[in-house]
Protein backbone atom coordinates (compact mmCIF):
# COMPACT_ATOMS: atom_id res chain seq x y z
CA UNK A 1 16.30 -13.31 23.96
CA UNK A 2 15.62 -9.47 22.94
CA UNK A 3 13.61 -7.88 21.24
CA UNK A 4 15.93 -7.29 18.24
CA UNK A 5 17.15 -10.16 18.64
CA UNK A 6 13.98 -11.92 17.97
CA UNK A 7 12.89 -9.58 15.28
CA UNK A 8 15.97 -10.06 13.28
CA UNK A 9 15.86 -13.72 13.58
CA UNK A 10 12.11 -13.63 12.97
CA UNK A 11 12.77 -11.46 9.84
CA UNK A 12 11.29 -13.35 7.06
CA UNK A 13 8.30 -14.88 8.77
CA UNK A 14 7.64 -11.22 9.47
CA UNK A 15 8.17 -10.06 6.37
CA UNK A 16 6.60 -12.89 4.33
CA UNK A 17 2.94 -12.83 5.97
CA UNK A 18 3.21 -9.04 6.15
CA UNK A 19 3.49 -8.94 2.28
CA UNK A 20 1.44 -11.60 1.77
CA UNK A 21 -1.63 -9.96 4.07
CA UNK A 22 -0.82 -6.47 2.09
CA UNK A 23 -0.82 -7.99 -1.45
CA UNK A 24 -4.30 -9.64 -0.47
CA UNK A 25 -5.67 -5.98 0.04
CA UNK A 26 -5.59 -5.45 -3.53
CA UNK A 27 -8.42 -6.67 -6.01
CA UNK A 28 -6.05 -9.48 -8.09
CA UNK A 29 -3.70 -10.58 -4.96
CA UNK A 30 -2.55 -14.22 -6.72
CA UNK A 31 -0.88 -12.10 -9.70
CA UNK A 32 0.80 -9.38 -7.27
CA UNK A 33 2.10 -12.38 -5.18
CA UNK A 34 3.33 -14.65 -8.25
CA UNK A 35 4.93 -12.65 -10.72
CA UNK A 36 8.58 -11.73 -9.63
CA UNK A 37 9.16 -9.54 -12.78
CA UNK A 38 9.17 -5.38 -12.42
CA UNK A 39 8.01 -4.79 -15.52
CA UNK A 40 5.07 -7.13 -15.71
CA UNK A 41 4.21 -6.51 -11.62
CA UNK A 42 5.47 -3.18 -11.00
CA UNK A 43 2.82 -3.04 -7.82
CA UNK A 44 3.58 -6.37 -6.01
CA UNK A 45 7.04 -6.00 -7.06
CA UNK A 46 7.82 -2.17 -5.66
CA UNK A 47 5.24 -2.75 -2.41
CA UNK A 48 7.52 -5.81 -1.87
CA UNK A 49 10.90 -3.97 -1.64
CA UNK A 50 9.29 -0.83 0.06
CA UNK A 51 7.76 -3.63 3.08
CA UNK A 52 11.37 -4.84 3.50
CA UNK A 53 12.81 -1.45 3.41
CA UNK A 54 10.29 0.00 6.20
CA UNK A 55 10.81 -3.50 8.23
CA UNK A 56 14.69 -2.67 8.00
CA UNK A 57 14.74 0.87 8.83
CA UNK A 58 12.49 0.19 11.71
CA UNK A 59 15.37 -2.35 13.37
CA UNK A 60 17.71 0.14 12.62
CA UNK A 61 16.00 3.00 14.69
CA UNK A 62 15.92 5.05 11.38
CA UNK A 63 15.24 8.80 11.32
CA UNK A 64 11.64 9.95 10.21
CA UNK A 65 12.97 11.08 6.96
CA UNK A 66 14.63 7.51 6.09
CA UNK A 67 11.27 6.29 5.95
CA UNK A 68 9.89 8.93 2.81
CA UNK A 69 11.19 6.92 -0.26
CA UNK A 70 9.48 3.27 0.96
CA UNK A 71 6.21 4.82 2.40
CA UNK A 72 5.91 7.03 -0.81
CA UNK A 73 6.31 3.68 -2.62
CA UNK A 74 3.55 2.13 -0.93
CA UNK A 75 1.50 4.86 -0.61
CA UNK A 76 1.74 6.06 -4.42
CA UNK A 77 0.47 3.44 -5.60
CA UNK A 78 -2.60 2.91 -3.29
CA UNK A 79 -3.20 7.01 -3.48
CA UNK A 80 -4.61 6.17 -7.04
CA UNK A 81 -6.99 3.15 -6.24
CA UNK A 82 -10.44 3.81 -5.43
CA UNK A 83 -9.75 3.04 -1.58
CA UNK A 84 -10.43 4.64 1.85
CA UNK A 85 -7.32 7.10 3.42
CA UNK A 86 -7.45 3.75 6.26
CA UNK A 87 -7.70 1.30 3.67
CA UNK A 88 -4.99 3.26 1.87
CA UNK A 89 -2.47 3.07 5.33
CA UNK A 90 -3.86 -0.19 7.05
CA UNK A 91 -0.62 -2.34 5.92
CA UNK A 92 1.67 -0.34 7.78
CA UNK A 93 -0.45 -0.37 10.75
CA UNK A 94 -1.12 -4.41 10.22
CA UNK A 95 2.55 -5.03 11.06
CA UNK A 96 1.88 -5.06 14.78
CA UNK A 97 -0.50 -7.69 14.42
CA UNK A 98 1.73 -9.59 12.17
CA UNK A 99 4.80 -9.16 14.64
CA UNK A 100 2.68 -10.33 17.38
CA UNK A 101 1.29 -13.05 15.66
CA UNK A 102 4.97 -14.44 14.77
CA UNK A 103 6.35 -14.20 17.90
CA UNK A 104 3.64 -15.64 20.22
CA UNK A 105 3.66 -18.81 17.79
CA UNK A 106 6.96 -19.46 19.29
CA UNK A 107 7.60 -20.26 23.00
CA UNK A 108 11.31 -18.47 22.77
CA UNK A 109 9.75 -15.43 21.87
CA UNK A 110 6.18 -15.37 23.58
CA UNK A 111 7.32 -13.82 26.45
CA UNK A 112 8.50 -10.51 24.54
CA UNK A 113 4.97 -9.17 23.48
CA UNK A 114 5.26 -7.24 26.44
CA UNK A 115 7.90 -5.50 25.41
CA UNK A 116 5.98 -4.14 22.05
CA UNK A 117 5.20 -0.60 23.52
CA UNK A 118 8.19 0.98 21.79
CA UNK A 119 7.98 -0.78 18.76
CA UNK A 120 3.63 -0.24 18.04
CA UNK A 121 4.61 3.52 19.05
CA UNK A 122 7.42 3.97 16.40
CA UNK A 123 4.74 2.01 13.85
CA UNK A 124 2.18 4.00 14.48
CA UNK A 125 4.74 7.32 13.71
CA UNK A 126 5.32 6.16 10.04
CA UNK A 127 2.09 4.89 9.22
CA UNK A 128 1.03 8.64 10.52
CA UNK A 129 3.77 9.69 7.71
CA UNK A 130 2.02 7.69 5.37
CA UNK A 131 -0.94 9.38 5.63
CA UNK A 132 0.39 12.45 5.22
CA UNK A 133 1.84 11.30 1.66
CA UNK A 134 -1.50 9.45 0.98
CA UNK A 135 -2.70 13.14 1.60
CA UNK A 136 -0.10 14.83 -0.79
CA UNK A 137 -0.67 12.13 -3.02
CA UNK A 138 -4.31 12.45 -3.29
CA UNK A 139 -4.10 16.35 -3.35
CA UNK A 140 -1.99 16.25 -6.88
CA UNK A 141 -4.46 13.72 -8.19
CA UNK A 142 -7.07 16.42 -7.62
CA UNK A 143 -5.38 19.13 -9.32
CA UNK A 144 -4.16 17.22 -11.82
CA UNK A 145 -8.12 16.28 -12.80
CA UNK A 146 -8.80 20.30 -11.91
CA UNK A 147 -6.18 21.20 -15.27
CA UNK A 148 -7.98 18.30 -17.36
CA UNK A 149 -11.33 19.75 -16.72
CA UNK A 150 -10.04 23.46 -17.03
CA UNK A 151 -8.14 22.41 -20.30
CA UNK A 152 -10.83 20.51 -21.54
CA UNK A 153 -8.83 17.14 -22.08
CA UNK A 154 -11.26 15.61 -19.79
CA UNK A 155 -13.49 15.36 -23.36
CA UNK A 156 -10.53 13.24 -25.04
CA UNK A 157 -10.15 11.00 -21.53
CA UNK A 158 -12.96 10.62 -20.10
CA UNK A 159 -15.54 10.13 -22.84
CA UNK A 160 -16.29 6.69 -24.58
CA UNK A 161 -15.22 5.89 -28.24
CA UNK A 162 -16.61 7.18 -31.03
CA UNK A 163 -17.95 3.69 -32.08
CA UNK A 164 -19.30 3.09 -28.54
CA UNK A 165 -21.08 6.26 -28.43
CA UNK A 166 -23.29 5.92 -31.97
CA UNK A 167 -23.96 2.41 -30.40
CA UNK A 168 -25.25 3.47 -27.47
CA UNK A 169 -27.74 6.59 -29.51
CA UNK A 170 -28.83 3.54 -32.26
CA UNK A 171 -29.94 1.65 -29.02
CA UNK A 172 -31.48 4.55 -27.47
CA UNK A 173 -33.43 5.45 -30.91
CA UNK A 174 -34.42 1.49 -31.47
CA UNK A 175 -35.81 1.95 -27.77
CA UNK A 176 -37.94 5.13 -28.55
CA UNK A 177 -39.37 3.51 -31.94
């Protein structure tokens, strides 16, 4: 058996704990994983589709560029979490140990981890484009916070209620009584 030969016929093993270990990297993993709807889980949903498009275009030999639209999927979304850059890019990287993991469970396929080299090296390229969306990504969150704070509208978005904030100055006058 080949390489491609076992990855295609390993596809959905792959694929399944591959989305299932990048779904757990977010804070409410059973929802992302259960809900099947777009509209209600536009996150598990989207990083779903993007995880089969990446695993697709990498048996396909893709071109670097094939890979923008799925990575900037994935990487969107996780650009505006309160996560690490590696925390951010660690699912693409944690495909390798997912492939490995799939085909050494199986004595038909064992004997190809050897044959990985290619495969971790053309991983390790798009999880390098990754980061340099996560960077873009990032990058336009930062400006975009830069014209709220130059504009001012920081005051309407970032500052509590009205109600919330003569709560919180009756407490701190009860206190100083």
């Amino acid at each position: 058996m080949e390489l491609t030969e076992a990855f295609t016929e390993k596809r959905k093993e792959i694929l399944s704990l591959w989305v299932e270990r990048t779904l757990n990297s977010y804070t409410s993993p059973g929802f992302f994983k259960k809900a099947k709807d777009p509209f209600a889980n536009p996150v598990g949903v989207n990083t779903s589709d993007a995880l089969h498009s990446i695993y697709d275009l990498l048996l396909s030999n893709a071109e670097p560029e094939a890979y923008q639209k799925p990575l900037d999927t994935i990487v969107r979304i996780r650009a505006v979490q309160e996560i690490t850059p590696s925390q951010a890019v660690a699912p693409l990287l944690e495909l390798k140990w997912v492939v490995k993991q799939v085909l050494k469970s199986d004595r038909k396929t064992s004997s190809l981890l050897a044959d990985l080299d290619n495969f971790d090296c053309e991983v390790d390229r798009i999880a390098l484009i990754a980061f340099d969306i996560y960077t873009a990504c990032r990058e336009q969150v930062y400006r975009g916070r830069i014209r709220e704070l130059k504009s001012g509208s920081y005051l309407l978005t970032d500052s509590a209620c009205p109600s919330a904030l003569l709560k919180e100055e009756q407490k701190s006058q009860s206190e100083s009584n």
